[in-house]
C-alpha atoms as a PDB file:
ATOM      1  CA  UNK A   1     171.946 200.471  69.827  1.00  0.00           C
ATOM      2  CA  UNK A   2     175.134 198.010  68.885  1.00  0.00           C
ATOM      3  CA  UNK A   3     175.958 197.130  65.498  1.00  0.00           C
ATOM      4  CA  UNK A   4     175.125 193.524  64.800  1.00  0.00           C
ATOM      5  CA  UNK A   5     178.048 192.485  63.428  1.00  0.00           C
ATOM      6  CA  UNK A   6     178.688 189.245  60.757  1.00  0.00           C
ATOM      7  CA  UNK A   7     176.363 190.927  58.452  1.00  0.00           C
ATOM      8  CA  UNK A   8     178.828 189.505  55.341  1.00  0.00           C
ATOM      9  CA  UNK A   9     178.754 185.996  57.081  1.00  0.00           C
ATOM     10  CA  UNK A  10     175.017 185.688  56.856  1.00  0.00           C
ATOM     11  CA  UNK A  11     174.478 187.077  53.950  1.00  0.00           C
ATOM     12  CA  UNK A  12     177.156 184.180  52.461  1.00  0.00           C
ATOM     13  CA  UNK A  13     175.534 181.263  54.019  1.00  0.00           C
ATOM     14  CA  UNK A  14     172.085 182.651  52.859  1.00  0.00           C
ATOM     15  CA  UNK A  15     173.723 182.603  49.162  1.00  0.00           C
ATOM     16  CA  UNK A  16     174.607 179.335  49.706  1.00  0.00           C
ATOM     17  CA  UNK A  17     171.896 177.944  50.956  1.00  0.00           C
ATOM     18  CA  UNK A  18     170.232 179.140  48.023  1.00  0.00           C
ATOM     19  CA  UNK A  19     172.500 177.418  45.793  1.00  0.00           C
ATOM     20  CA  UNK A  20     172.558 174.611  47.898  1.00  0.00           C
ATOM     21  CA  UNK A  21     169.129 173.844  47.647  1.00  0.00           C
ATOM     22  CA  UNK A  22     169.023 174.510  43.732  1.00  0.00           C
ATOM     23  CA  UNK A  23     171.771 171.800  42.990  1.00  0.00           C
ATOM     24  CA  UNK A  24     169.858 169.449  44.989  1.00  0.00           C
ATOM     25  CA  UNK A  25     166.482 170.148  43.379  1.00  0.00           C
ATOM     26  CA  UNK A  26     168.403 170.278  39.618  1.00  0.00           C
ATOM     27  CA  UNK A  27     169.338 166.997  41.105  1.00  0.00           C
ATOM     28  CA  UNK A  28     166.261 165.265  41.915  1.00  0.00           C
ATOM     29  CA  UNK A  29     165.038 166.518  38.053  1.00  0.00           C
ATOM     30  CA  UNK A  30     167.412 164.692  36.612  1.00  0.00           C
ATOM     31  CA  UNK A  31     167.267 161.656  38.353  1.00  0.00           C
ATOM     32  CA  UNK A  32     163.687 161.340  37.906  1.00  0.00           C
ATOM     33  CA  UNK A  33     164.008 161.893  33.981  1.00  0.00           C
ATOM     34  CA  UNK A  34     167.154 159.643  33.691  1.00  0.00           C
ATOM     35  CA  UNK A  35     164.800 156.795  35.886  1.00  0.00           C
ATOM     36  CA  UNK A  36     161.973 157.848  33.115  1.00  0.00           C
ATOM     37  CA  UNK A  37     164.644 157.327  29.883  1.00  0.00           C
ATOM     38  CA  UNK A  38     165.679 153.954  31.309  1.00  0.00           C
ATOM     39  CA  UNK A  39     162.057 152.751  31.864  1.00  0.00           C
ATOM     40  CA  UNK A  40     161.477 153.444  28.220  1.00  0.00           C
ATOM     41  CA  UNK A  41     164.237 152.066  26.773  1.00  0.00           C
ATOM     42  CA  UNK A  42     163.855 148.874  28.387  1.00  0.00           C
ATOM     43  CA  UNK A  43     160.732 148.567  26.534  1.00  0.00           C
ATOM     44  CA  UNK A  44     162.250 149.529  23.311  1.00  0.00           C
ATOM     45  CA  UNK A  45     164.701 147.918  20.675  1.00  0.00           C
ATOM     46  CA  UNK A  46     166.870 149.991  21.718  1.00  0.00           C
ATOM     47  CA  UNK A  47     167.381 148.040  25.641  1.00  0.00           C
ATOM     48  CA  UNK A  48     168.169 144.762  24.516  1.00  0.00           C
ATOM     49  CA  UNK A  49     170.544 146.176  22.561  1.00  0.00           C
ATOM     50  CA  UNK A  50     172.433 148.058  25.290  1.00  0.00           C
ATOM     51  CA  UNK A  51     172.233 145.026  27.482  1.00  0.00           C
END
């Protein structure tokens, strides 16, 4: 039986993939709670203020 070789290579883009897909998850978060905060304050004091 060969040696399958680009072991290190896969095992890289499978760590980065991982990572990959965290950022863009961490992303969506924050988006959705920074589209939550601005809802709210334009219903506060607080939005006219900053307008």
């Amino acid at each position: 039986m060969r040696k399958v070789r680009g072991k290190g290579l896969r095992i890289a883009g499978l760590v980065l993939g991982i990572v990959g897909v965290t950022a863009s998850v961490t992303a969506v978060i924050l988006s959705a709670c920074g589209m939550y905060q601005a809802r709210l304050c334009k219903k506060c004091k607080k939005g006219a203020e900053f307008r």
